[in-house]
Protein backbone atom coordinates (compact mmCIF):
# COMPACT_ATOMS: atom_id res chain seq x y z
CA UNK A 1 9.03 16.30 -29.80
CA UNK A 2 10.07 12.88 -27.61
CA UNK A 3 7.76 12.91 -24.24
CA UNK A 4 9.95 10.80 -21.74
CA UNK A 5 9.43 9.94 -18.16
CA UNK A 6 12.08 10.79 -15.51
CA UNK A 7 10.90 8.62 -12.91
CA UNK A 8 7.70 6.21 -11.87
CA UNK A 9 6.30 5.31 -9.07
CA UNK A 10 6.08 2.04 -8.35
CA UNK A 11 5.54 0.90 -4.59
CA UNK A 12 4.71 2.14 -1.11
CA UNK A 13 5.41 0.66 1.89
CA UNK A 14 3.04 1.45 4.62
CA UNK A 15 3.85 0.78 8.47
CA UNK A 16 0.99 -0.20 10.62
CA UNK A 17 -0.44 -2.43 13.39
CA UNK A 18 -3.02 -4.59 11.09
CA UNK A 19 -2.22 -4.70 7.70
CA UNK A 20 -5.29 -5.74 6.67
CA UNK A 21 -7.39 -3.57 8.26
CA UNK A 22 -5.03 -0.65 6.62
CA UNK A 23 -5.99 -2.34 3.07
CA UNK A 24 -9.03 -2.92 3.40
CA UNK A 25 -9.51 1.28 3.88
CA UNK A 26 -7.44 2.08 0.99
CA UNK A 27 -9.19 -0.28 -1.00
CA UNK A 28 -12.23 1.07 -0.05
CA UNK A 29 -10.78 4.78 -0.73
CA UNK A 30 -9.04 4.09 -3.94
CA UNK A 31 -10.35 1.01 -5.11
CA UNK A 32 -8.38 -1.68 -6.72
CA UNK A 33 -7.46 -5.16 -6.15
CA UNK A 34 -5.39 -7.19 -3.28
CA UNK A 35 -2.81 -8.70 -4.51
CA UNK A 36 -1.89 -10.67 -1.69
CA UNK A 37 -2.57 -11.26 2.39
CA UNK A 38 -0.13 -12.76 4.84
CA UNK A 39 -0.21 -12.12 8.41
CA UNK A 40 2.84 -9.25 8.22
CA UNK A 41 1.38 -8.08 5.38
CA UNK A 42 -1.17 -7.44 2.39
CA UNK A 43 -0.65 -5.68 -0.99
CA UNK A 44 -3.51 -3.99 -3.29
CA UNK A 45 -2.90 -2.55 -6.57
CA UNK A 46 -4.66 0.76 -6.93
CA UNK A 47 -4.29 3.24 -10.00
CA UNK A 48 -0.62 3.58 -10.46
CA UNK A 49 0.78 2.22 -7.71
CA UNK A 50 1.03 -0.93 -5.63
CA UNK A 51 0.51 -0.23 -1.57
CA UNK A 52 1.87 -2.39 1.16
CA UNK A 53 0.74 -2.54 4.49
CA UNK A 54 3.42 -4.51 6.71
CA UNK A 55 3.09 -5.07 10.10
CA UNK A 56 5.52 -3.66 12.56
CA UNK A 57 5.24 -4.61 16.23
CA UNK A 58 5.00 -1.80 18.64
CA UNK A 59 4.14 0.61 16.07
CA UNK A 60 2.62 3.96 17.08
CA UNK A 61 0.63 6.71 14.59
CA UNK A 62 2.15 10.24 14.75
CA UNK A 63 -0.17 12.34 16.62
């Protein structure tokens, strides 16, 4: 029997005010690595799949 894969994830894109500060949590939630930190945004690698936080301006949580 042949085990194949249908799809992987790869990335996530995450919307939020400070993208650091968003990293920084799921770093601390998932652990990981960053992988890098500009002002619009910061990447971490965590178990199977790469998270980045981008900055958008006026952006506002769901309730």
């Amino acid at each position: 029997m042949t085990a194949f894969h249908l799809a992987r994830l790869v990335g996530i894109s995450l919307d939020c005010p400070d993208p650091q500060r968003l990293a920084d949590f799921y770093l601390g939630l998932l652990g990981g690595r960053q992988l890098w930190a500009k002002d619009s945004s910061v990447a971490i690698e965590v178990p199977g799949a790469v998270l980045v936080a981008q900055q958008v301006d006026g952006h506002v949580p769901p309730d």
